[in-house]
N, C-alpha and C. Protein backbone atom coordinates (compact mmCIF):
# COMPACT_ATOMS: atom_id res chain seq x y z
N UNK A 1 -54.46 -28.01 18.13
CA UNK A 1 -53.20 -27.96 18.84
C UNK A 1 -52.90 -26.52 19.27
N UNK A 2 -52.37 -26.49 20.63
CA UNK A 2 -51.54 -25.64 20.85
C UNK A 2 -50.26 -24.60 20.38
N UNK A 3 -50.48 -23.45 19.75
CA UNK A 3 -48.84 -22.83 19.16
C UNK A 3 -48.69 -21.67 20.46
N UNK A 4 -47.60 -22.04 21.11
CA UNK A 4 -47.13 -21.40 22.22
C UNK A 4 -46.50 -20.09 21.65
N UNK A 5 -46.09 -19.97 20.21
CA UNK A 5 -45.53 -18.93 19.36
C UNK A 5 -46.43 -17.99 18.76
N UNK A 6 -47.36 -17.81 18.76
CA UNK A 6 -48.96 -17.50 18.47
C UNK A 6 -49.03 -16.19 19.06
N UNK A 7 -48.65 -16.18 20.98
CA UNK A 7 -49.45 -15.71 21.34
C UNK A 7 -47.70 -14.62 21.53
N UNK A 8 -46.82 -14.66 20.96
CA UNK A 8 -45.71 -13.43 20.73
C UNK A 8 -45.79 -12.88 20.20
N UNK A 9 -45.57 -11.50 20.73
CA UNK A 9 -46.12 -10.33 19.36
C UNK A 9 -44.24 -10.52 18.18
N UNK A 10 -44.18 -10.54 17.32
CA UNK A 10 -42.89 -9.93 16.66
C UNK A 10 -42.36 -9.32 17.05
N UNK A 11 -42.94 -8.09 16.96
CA UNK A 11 -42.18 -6.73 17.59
C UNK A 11 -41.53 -6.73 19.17
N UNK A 12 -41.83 -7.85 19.49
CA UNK A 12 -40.45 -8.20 20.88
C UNK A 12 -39.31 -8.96 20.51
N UNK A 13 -39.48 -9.85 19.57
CA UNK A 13 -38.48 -10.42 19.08
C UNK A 13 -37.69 -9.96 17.96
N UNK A 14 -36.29 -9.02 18.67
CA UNK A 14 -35.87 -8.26 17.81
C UNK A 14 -34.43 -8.87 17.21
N UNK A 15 -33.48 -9.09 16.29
CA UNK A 15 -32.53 -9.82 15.52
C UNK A 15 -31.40 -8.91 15.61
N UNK A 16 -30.65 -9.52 15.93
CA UNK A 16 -29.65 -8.52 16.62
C UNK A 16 -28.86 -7.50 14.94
N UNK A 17 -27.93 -7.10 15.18
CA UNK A 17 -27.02 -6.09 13.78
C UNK A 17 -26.66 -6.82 13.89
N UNK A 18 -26.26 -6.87 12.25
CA UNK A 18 -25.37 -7.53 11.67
C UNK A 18 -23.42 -6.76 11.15
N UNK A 19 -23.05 -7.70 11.81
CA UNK A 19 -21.49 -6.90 12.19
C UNK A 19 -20.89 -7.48 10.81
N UNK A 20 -19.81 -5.99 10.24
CA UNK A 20 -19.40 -6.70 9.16
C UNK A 20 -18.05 -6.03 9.39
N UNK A 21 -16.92 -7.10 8.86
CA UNK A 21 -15.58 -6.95 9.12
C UNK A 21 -14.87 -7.23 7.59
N UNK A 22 -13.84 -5.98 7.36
CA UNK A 22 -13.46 -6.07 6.38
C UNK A 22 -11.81 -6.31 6.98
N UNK A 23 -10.63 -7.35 6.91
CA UNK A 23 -9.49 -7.36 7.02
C UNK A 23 -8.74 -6.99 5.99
N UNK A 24 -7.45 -6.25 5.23
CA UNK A 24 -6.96 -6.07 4.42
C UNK A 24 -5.35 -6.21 4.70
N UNK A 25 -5.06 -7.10 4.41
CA UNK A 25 -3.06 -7.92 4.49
C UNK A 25 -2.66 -7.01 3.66
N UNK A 26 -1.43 -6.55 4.64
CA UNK A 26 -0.33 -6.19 4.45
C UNK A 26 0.48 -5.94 3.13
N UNK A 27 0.06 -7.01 2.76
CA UNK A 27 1.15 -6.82 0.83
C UNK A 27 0.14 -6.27 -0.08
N UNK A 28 -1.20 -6.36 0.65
CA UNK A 28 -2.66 -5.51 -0.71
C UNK A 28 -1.95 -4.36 -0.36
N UNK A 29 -1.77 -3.84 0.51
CA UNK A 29 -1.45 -2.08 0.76
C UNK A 29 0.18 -1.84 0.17
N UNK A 30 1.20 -3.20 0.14
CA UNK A 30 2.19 -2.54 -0.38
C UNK A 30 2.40 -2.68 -1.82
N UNK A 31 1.48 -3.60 -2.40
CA UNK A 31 1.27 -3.75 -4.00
C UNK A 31 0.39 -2.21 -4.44
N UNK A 32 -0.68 -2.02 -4.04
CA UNK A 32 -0.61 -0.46 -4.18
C UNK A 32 0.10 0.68 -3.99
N UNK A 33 0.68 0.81 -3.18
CA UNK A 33 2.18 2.02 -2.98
C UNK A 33 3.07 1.28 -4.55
N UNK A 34 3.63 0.05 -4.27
CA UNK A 34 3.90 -0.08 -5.42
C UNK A 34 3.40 0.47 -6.63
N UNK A 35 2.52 -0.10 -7.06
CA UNK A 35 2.10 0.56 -7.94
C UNK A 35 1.85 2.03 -8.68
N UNK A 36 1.32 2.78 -6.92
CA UNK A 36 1.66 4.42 -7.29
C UNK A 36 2.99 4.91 -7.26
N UNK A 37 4.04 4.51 -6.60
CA UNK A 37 5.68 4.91 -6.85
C UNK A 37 6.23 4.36 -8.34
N UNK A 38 5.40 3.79 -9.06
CA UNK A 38 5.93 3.32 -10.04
C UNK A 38 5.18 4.18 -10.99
N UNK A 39 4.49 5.21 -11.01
CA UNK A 39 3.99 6.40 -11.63
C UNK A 39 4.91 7.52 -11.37
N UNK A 40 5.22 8.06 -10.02
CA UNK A 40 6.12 8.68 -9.93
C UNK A 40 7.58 8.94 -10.60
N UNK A 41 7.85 10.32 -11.44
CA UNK A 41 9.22 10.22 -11.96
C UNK A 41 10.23 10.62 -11.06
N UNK A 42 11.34 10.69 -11.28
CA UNK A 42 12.70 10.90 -10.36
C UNK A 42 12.50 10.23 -9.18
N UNK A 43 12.06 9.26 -8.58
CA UNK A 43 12.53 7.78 -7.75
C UNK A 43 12.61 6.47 -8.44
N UNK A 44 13.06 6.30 -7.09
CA UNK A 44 13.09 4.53 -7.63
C UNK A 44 12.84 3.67 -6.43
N UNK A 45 12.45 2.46 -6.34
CA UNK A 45 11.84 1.41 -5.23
C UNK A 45 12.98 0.94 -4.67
N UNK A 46 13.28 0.87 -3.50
CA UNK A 46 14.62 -0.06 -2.94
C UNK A 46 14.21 -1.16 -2.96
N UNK A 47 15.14 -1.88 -4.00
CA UNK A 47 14.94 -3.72 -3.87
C UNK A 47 15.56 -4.02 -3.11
N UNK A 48 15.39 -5.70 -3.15
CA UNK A 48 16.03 -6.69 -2.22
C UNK A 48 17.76 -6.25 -2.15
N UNK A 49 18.64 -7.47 -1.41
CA UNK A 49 19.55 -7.45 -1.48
C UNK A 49 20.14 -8.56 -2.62
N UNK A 50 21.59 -8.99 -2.54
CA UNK A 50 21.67 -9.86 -3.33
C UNK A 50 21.09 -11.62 -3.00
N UNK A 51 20.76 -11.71 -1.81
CA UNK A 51 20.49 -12.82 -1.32
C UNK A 51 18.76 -13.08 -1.96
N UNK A 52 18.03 -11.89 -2.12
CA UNK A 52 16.84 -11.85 -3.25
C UNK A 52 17.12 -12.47 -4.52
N UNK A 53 18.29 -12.08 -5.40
CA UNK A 53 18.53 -12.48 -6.48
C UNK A 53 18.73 -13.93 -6.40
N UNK A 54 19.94 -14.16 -5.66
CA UNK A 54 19.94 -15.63 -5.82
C UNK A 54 18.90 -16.62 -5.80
N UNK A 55 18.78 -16.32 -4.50
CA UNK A 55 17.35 -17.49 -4.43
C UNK A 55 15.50 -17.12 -5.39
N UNK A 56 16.24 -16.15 -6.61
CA UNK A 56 15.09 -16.33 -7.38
C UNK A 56 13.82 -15.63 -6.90
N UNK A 57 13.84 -14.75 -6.26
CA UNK A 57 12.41 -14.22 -5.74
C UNK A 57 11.72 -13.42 -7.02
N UNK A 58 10.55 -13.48 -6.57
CA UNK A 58 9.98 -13.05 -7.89
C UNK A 58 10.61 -11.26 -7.46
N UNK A 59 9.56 -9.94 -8.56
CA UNK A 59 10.01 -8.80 -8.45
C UNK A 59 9.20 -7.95 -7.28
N UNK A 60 7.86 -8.70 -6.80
CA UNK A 60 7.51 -7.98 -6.09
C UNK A 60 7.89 -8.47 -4.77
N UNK A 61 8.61 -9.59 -4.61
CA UNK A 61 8.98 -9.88 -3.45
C UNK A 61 10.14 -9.28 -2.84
N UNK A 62 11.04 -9.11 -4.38
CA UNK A 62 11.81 -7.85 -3.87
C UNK A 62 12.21 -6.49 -2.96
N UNK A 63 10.73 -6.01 -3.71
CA UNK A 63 11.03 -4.69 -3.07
C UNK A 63 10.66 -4.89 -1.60
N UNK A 64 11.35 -3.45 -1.00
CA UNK A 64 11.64 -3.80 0.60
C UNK A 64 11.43 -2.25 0.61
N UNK A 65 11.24 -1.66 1.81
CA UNK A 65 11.07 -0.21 2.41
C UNK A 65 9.42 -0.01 2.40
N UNK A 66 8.45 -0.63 2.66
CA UNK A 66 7.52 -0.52 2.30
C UNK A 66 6.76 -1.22 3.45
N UNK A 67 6.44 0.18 4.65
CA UNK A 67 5.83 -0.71 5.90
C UNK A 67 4.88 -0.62 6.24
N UNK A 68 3.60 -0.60 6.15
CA UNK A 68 1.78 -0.41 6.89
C UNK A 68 2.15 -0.88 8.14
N UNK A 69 1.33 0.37 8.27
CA UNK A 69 0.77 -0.08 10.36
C UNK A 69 -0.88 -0.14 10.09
N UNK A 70 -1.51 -1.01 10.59
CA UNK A 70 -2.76 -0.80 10.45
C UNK A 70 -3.54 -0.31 12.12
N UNK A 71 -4.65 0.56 12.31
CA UNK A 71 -5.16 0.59 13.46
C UNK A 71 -6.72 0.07 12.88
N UNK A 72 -6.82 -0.77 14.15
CA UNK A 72 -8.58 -1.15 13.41
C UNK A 72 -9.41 -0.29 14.48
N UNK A 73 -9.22 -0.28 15.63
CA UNK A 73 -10.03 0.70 16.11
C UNK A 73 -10.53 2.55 15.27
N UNK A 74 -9.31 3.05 14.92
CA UNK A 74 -9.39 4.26 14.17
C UNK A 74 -9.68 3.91 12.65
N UNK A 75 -9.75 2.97 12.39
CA UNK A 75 -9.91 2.47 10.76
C UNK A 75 -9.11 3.60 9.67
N UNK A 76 -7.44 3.66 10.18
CA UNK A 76 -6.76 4.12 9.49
C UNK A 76 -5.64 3.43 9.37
N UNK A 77 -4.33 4.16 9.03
CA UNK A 77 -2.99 3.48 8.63
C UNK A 77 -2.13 4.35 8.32
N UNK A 78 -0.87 3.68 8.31
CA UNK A 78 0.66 4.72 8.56
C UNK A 78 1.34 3.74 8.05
N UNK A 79 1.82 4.72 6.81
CA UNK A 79 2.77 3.94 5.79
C UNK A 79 4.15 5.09 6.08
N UNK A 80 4.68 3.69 5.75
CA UNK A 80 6.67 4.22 6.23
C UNK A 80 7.47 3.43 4.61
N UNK A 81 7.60 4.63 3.55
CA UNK A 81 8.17 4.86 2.46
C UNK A 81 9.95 4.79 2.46
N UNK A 82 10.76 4.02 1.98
CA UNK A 82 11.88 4.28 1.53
C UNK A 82 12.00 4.14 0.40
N UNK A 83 12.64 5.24 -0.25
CA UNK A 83 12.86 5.23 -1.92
C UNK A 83 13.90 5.81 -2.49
N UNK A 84 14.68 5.79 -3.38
CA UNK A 84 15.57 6.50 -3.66
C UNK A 84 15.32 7.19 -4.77
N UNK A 85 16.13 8.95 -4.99
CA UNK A 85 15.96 9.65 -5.61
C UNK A 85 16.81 10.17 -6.72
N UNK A 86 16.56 10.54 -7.81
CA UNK A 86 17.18 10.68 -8.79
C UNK A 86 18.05 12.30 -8.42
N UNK A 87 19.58 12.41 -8.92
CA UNK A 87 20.19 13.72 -8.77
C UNK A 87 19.42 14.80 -9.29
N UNK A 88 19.15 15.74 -8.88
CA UNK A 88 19.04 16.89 -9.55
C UNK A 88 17.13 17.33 -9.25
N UNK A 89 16.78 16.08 -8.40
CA UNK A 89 14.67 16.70 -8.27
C UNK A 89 14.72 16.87 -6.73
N UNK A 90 14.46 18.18 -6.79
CA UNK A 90 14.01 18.74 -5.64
C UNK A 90 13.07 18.31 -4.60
N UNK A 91 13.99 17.57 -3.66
CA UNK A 91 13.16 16.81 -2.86
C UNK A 91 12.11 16.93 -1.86
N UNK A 92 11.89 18.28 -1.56
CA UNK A 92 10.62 19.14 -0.87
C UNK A 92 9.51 18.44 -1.69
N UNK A 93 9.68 18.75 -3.11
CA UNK A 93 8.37 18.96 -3.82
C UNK A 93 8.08 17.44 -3.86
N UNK A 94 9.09 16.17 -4.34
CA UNK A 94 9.01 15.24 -5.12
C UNK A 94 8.54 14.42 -3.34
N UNK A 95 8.47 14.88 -2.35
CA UNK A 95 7.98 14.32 -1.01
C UNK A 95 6.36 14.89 -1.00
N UNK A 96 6.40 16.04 -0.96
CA UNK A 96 4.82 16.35 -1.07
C UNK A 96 3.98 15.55 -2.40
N UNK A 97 4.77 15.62 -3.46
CA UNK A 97 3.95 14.94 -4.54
C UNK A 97 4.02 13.03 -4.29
N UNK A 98 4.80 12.10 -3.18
CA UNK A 98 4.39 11.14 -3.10
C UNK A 98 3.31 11.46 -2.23
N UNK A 99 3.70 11.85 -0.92
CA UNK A 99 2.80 12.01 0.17
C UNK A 99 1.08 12.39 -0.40
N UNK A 100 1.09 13.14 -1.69
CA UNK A 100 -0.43 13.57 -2.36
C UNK A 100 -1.00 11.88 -2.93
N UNK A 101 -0.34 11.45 -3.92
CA UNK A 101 -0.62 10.38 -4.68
C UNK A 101 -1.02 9.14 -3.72
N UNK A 102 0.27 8.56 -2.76
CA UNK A 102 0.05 7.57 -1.75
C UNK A 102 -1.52 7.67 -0.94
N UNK A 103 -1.32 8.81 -0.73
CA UNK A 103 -2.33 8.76 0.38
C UNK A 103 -4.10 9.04 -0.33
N UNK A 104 -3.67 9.94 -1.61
CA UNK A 104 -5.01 9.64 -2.39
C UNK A 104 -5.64 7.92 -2.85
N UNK A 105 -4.28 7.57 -3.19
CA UNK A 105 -4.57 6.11 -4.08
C UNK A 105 -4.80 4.96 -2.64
N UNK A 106 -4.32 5.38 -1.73
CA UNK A 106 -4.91 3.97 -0.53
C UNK A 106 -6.11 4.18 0.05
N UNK A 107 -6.59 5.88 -0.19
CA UNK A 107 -7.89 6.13 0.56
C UNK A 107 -9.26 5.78 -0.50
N UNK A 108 -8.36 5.73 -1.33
CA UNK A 108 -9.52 5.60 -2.63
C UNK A 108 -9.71 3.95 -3.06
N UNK A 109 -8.68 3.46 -2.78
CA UNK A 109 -8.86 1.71 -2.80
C UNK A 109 -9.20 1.20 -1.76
N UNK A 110 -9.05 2.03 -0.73
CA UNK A 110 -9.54 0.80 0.55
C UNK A 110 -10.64 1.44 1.51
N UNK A 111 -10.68 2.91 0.97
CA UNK A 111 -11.75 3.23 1.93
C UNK A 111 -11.18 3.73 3.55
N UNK A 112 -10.00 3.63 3.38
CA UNK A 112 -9.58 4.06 5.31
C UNK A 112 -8.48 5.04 4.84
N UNK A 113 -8.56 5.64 6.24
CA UNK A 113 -8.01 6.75 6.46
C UNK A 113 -6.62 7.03 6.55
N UNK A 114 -5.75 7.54 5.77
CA UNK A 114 -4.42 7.62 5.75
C UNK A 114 -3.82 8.56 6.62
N UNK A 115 -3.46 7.97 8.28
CA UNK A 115 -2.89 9.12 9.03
C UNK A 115 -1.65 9.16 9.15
N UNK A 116 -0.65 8.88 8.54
CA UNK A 116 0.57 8.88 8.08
C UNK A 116 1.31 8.58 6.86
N UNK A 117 2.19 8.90 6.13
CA UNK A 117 2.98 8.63 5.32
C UNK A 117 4.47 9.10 5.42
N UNK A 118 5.34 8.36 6.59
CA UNK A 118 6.52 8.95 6.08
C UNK A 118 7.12 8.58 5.20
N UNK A 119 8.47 9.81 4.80
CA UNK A 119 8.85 9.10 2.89
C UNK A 119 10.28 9.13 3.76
N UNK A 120 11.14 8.56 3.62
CA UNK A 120 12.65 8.31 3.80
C UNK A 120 13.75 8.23 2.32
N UNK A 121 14.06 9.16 2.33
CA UNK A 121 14.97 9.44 0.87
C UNK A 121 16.59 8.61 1.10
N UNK A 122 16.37 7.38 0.66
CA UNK A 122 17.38 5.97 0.93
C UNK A 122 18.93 6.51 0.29
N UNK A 123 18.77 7.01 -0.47
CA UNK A 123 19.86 7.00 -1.55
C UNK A 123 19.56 8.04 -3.03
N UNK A 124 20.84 8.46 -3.37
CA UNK A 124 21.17 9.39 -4.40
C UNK A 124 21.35 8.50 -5.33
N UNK A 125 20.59 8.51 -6.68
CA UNK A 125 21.26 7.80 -7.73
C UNK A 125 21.23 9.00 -8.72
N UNK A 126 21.83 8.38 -9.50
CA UNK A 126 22.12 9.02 -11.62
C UNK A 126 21.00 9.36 -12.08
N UNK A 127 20.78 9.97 -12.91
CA UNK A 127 19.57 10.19 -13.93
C UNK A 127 19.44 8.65 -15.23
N UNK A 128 20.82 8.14 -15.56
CA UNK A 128 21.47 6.92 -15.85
C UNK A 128 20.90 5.61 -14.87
N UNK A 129 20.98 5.50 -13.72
CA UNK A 129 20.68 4.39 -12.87
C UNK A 129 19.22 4.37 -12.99
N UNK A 130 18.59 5.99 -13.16
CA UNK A 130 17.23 6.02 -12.24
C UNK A 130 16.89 5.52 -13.74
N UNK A 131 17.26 6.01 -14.86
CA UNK A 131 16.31 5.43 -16.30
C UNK A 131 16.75 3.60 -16.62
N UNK A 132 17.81 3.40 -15.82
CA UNK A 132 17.98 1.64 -16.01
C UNK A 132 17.05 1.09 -15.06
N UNK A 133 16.63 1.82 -13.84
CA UNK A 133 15.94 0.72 -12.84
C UNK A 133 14.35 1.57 -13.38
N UNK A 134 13.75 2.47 -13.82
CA UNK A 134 12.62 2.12 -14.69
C UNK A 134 12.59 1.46 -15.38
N UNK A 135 13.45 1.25 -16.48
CA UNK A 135 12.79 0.26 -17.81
C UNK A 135 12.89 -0.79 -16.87
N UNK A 136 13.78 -1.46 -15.91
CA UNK A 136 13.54 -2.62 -15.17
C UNK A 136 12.73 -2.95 -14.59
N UNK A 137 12.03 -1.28 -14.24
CA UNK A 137 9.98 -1.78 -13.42
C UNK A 137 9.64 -2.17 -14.34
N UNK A 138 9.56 -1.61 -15.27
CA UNK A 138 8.38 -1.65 -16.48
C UNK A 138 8.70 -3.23 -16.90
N UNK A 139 10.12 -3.80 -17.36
CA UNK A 139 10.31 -5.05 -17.72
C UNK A 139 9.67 -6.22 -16.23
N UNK A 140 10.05 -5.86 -15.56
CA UNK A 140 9.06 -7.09 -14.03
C UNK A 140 7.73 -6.47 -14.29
N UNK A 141 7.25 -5.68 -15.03
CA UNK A 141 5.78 -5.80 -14.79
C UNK A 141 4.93 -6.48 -13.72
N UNK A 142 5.21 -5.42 -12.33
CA UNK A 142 4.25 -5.58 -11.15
C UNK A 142 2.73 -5.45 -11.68
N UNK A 143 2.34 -5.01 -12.43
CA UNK A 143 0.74 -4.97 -12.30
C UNK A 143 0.28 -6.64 -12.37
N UNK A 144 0.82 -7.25 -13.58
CA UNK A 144 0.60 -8.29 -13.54
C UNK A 144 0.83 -9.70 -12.66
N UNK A 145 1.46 -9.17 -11.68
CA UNK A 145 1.38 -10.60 -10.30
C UNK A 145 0.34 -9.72 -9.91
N UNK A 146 -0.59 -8.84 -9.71
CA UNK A 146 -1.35 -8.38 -8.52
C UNK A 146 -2.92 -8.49 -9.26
């Protein structure tokens, strides 16, 4: 018999690249910021409103101020921070020290490039408020929904 495939060399028949696509949603990138603002001392996360409470949302559904832009062409991202700050920490420094952490901890989990981080300083609280709404991170224990 005839093999019409015989008489092809291989080396013309070449297999094209293989394309690989990584997508990453929106709440993976804000469960990490979470997570690193919840290392940070003298802030705190802006939660929901009261309409959160009622209807029972869990704690990470709560928090709010927490926006990714993603670009897939540049395979980077621009995070837009609101947080509020405790009286008395100097907010120059306590902006450069999120802006260090954020942008270390998303480049190091996801591999892309962090070309923005603005931080928006929401609100003045107590040294009193800011140590009631920690033990209240620590009691919702975000690590554990993620």
């Amino acid at each position: 018999m005839h093999n019409p495939l015989r008489q092809i060399d291989t080396k013309e028949v070449e297999l094209p690249d293989t394309t690989y696509v990584r997508d990453i949603e929106t709440k993976v990138f804000q469960s990490i910021v979470v997570q690193c603002l919840l290392r940070i001392e003298g802030i705190a996360l802006v939660e929901g409103n009261l309409i959160d409470n009622l209807f029972g949302r869990e704690p990470a559904e709560r928090i709010t101020g927490i926006f990714v832009e993603q670009d897939p062409k540049t395979h980077s991202i621009s995070v837009k921070l609101e947080v509020n700050v405790a009286y008395g920490v100097c907010i120059p420094e306590k902006a450069d020290e999120i802006h260090t952490k954020v942008t270390q901890e998303l480049s190091r989990l996801t591999g892309l490039h962090v070309s923005l981080v603005h931080v928006i300083f929401k609100n003045l609280i107590t040294k009193t408020e800011w140590m009631g709404a920690a033990s209240n991170d620590k009691e919702a224990s975000y690590s554990e929904e993620f």
